[in-house]
Protein backbone atom coordinates (compact mmCIF):
# COMPACT_ATOMS: atom_id res chain seq x y z
CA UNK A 1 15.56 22.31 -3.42
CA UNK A 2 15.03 19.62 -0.52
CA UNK A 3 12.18 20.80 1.77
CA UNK A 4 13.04 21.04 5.13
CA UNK A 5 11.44 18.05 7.23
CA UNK A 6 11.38 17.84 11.54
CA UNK A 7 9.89 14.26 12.99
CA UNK A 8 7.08 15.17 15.06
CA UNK A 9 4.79 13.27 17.30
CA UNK A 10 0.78 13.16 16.69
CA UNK A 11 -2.29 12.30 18.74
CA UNK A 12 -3.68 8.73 18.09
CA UNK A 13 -6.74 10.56 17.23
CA UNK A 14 -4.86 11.84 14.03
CA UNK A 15 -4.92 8.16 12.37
CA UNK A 16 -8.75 7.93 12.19
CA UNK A 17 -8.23 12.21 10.48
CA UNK A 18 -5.46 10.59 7.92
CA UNK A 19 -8.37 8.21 6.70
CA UNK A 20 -11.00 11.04 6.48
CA UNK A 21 -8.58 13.14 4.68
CA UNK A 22 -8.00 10.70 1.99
CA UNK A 23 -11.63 10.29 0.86
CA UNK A 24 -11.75 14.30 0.78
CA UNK A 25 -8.68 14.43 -1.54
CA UNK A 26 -9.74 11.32 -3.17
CA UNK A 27 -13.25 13.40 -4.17
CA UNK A 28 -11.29 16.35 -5.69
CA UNK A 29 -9.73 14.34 -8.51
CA UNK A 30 -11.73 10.68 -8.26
CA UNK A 31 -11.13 9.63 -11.78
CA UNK A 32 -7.69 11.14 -11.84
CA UNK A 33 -6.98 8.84 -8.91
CA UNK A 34 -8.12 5.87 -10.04
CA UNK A 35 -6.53 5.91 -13.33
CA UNK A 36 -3.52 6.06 -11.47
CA UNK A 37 -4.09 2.98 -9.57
CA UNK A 38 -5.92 1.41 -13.06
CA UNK A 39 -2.01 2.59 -14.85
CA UNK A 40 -0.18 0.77 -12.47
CA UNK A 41 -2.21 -2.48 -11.83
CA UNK A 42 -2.34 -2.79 -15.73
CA UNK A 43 1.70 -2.28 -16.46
CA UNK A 44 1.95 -4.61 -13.51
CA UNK A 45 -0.22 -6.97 -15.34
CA UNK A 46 1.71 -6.54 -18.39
CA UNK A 47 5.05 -7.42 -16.80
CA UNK A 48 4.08 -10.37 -15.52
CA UNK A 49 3.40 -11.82 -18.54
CA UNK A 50 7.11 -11.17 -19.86
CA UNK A 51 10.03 -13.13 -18.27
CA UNK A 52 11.90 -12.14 -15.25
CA UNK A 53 10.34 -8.14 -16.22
CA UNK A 54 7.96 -9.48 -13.49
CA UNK A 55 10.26 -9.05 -11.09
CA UNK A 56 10.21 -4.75 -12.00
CA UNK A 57 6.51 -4.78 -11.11
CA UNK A 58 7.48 -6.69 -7.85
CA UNK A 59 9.89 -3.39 -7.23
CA UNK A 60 7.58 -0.84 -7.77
CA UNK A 61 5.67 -0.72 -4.61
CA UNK A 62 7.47 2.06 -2.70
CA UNK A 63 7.04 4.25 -6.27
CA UNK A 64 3.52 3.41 -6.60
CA UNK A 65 3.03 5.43 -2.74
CA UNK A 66 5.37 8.18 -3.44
CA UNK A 67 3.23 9.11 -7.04
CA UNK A 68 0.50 9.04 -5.09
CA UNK A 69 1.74 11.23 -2.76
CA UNK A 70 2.87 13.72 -5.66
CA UNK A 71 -0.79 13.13 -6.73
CA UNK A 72 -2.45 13.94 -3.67
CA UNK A 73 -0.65 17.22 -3.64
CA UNK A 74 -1.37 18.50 -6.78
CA UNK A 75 -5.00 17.87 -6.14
CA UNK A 76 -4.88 19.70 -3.28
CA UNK A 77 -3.41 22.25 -5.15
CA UNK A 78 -6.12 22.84 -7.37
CA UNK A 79 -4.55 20.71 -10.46
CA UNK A 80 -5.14 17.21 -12.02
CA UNK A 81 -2.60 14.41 -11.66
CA UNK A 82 -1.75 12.44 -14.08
CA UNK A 83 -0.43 8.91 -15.14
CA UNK A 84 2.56 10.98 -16.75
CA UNK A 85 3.81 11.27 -12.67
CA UNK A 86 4.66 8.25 -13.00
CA UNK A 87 7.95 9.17 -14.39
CA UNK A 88 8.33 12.59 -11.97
CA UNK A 89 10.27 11.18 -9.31
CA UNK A 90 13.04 10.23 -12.09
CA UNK A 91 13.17 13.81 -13.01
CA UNK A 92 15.20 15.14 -10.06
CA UNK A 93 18.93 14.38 -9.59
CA UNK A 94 20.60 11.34 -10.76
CA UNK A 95 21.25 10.69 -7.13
CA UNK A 96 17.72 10.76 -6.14
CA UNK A 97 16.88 8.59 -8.81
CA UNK A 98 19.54 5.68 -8.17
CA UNK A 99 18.26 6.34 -4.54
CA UNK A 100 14.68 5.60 -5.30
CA UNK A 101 16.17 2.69 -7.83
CA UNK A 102 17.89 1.09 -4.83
CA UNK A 103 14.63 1.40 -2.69
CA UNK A 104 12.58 -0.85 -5.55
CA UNK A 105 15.51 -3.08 -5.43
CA UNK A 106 15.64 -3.37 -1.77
CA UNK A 107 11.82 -3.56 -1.44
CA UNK A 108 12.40 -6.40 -4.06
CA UNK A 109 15.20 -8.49 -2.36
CA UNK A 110 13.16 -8.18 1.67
CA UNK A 111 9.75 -8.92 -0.33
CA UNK A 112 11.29 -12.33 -1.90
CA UNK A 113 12.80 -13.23 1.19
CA UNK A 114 9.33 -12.88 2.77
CA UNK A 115 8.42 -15.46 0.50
CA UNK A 116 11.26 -17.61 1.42
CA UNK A 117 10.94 -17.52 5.02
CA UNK A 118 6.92 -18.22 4.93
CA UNK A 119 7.81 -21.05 2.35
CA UNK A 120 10.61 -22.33 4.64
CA UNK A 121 8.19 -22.47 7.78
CA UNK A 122 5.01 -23.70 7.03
CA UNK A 123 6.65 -26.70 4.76
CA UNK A 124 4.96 -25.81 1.02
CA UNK A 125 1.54 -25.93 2.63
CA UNK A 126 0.32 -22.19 1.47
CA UNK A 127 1.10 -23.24 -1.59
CA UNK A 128 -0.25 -26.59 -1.38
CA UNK A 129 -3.47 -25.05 0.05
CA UNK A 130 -3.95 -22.32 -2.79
CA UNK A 131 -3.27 -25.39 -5.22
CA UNK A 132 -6.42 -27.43 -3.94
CA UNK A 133 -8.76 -24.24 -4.11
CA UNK A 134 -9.13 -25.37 -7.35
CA UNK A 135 -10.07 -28.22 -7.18
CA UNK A 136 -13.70 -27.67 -5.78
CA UNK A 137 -15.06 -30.74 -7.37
CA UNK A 138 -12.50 -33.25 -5.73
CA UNK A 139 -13.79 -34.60 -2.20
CA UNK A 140 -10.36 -35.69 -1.38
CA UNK A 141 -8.77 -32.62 -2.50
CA UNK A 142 -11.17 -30.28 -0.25
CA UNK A 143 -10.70 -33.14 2.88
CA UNK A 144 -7.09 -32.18 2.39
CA UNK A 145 -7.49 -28.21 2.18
CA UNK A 146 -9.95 -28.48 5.22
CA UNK A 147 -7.12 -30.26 7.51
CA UNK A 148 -4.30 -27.55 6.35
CA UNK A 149 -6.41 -24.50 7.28
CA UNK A 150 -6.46 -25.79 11.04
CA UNK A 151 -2.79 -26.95 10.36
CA UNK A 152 -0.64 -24.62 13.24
CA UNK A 153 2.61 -24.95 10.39
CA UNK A 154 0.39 -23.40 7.95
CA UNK A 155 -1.28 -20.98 10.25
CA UNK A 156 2.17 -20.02 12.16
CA UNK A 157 3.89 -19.03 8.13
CA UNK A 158 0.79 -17.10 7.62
CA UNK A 159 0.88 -14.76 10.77
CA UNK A 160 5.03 -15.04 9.89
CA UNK A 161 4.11 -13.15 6.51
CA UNK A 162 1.85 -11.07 7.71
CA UNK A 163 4.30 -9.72 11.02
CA UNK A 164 7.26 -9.47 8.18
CA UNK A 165 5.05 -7.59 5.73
CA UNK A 166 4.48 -4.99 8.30
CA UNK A 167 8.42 -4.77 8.75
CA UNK A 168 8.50 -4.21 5.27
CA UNK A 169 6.06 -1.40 5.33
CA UNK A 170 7.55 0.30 8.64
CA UNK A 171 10.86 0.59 6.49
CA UNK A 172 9.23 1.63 3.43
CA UNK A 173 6.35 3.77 4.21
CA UNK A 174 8.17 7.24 3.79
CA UNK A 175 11.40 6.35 2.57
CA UNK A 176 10.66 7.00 -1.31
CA UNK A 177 9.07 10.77 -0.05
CA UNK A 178 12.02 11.63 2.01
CA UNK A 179 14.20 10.85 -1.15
CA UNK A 180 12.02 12.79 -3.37
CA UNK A 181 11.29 16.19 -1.46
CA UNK A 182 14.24 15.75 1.55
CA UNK A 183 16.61 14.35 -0.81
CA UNK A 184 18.16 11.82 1.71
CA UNK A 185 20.27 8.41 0.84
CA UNK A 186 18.68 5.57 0.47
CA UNK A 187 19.82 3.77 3.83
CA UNK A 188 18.69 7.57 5.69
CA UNK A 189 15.54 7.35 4.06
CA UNK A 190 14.59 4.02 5.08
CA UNK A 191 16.27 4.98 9.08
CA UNK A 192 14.37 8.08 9.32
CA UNK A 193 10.67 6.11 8.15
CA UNK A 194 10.95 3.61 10.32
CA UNK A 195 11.42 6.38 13.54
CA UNK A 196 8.70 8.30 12.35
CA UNK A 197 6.37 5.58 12.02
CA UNK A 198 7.54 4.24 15.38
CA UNK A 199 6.97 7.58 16.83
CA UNK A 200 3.43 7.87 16.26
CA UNK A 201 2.75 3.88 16.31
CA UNK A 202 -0.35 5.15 17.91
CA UNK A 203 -1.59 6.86 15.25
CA UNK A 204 -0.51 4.43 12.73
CA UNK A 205 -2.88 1.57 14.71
CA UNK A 206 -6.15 4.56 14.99
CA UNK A 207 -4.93 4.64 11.06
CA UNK A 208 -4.88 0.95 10.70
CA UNK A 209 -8.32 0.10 12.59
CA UNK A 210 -10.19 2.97 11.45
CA UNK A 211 -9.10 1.88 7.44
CA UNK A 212 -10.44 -1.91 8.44
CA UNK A 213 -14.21 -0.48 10.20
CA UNK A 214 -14.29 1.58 6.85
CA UNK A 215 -13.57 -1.79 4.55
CA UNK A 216 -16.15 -3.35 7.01
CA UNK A 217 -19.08 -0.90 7.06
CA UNK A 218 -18.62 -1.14 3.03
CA UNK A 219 -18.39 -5.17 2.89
CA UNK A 220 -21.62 -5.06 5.29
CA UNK A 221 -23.70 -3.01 2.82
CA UNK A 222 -22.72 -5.49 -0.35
CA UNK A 223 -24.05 -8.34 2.27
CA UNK A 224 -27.20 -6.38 2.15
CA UNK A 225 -27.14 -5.70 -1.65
CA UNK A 226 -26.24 -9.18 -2.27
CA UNK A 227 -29.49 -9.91 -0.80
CA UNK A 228 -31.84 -7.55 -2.65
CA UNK A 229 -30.12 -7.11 -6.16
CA UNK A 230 -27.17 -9.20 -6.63
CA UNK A 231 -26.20 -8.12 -9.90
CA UNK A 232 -25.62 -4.67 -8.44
CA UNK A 233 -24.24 -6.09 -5.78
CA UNK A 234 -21.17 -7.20 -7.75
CA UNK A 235 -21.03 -3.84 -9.22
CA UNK A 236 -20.86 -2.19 -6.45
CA UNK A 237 -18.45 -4.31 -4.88
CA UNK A 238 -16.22 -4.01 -7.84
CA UNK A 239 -16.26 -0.04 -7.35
CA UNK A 240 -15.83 -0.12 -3.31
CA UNK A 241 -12.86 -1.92 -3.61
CA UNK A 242 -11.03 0.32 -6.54
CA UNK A 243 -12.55 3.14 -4.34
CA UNK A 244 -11.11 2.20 -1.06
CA UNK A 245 -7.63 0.67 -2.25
CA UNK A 246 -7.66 4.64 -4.18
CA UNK A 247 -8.03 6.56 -0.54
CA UNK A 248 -5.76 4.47 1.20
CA UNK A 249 -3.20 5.78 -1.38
CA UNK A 250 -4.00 9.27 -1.91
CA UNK A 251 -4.41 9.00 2.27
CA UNK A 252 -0.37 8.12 2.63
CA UNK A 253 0.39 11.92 1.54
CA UNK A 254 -1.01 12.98 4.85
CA UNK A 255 0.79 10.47 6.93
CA UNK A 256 3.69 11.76 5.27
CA UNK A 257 3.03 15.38 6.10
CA UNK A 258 2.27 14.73 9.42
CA UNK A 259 4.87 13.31 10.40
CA UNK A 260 7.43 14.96 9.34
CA UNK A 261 6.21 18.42 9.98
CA UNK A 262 6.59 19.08 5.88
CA UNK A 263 5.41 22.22 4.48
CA UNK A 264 3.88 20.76 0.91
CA UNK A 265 0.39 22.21 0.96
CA UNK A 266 -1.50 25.05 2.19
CA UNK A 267 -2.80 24.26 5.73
CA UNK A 268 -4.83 21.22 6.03
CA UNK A 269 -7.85 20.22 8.66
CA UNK A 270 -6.07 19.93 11.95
């Protein structure tokens, strides 16, 4: 049965809280996380290697959040996730899964117009740019890549991909969970996300800041280990990274939760 879901509105204070909650859900079930995230990034992987299949990893996105979600749940829950979820959300109604089929193809269709646009306005010169990073050992090639970083056509379709990226994700970031547990249309799904982000903008930019600081304080102590042992260093650098892009997931159930006033777990920290 749908669970019953009211917008809300929550203290900025509550996006720095979304953050801390992650890393204590991420601790119940670490490895059961990560081999979530290790599932996906490798059938990702795998699809890109097989024609046009790529374009189904390109899709998967706004699945990828809503397992997690499912995830972070059970863990709380006292049980272990597992990569089997993966196939969960397609276990409801047929008209929750063609809902959550039209939301990869949507996702899809804005992401390679993204592409487009930020193609279309800074001339080629991304791709130009990411083309001469590889050629390190050709003066004239890194004279070139030099003058296109402080190009404003290349710097203007960067900031253009980044400000339509975050469009994407204000459409997206609930609209797979209010399929799954409110059982609403696709086109609802994606109206009702993009209010409830809106609504608490304030504690989606705590959320936002507080996630970079974290990335920071990490990066900063590989500096130092970089330094002293650097063989560790790249280790340990390897780890933070699966580490944080794991919380940031597993931290999405309680933005969910939040802000929709959904009863899915027993009482969390307030």
């Amino acid at each position: 049965m749908p669970v019953e879901m009211k917008l809300q509105h929550v203290p900025a204070s509550r996006g720095a809280t979304w953050v801390r909650q992650g890393f204590r859900a991420f601790a119940l079930r670490p490895l059961a996380f990560m081999a979530l995230l290790f599932t996906y990034t490798f059938a990702s992987l795998l699809l890109f290697q097989l024609p046009w299949l790529g374009l189904v990893a390109l899709a998967c996105p706004p699945l990828l959040a809503l397992v997690f979600m499912i995830a972070t749940q059970l863990a709380l829950n006292g049980r272990v996730p597992t990569p089997a979820l993966f196939a969960a959300p397609f276990r409801v109604s047929r008209a929750q899964s063609f809902a959550l089929a039209k939301l990869g193809v949507l996702f899809l269709l804005l992401s390679v117009g993204v592409v487009l646009l930020g193609h279309w306005a800074d001339g080629g010169s991304l791709v130009r740019a990411m083309g001469l990073m590889s050629r390190q050992d050709n003066p004239a090639a890194q004279k070139e890549l030099a003058e296109l970083f402080v190009s404003p056509q290349l710097q203007f379709g960067v900031l253009l991909r980044f400000g339509l990226i975050a469009c994407l994700m204000l459409l997206f970031a609930h609209a797979s969970a209010l399929v799954h547990w409110g059982a609403h249309g696709t086109a609802k799904s994606m109206f009702f996300s993009t209010v409830a982000v809106w609504r608490n903008k304030a504690a989606f930019v705590v959320y936002a800041i507080t996630g970079f600081l974290v990335q920071m304080a990490f990066s900063m102590l590989t500096s130092v280990l970089f330094a002293i042992a650097p063989q560790v260093a790249s280790l340990v650098m390897l780890v933070t990274s699966v580490v944080l892009a794991t919380v940031f997931c597993t931290s999405l159930f309680f933005t969910f939760v939040d802000s929709f006033e959904a009863s899915l777990t027993p009482p969390a920290e307030s």
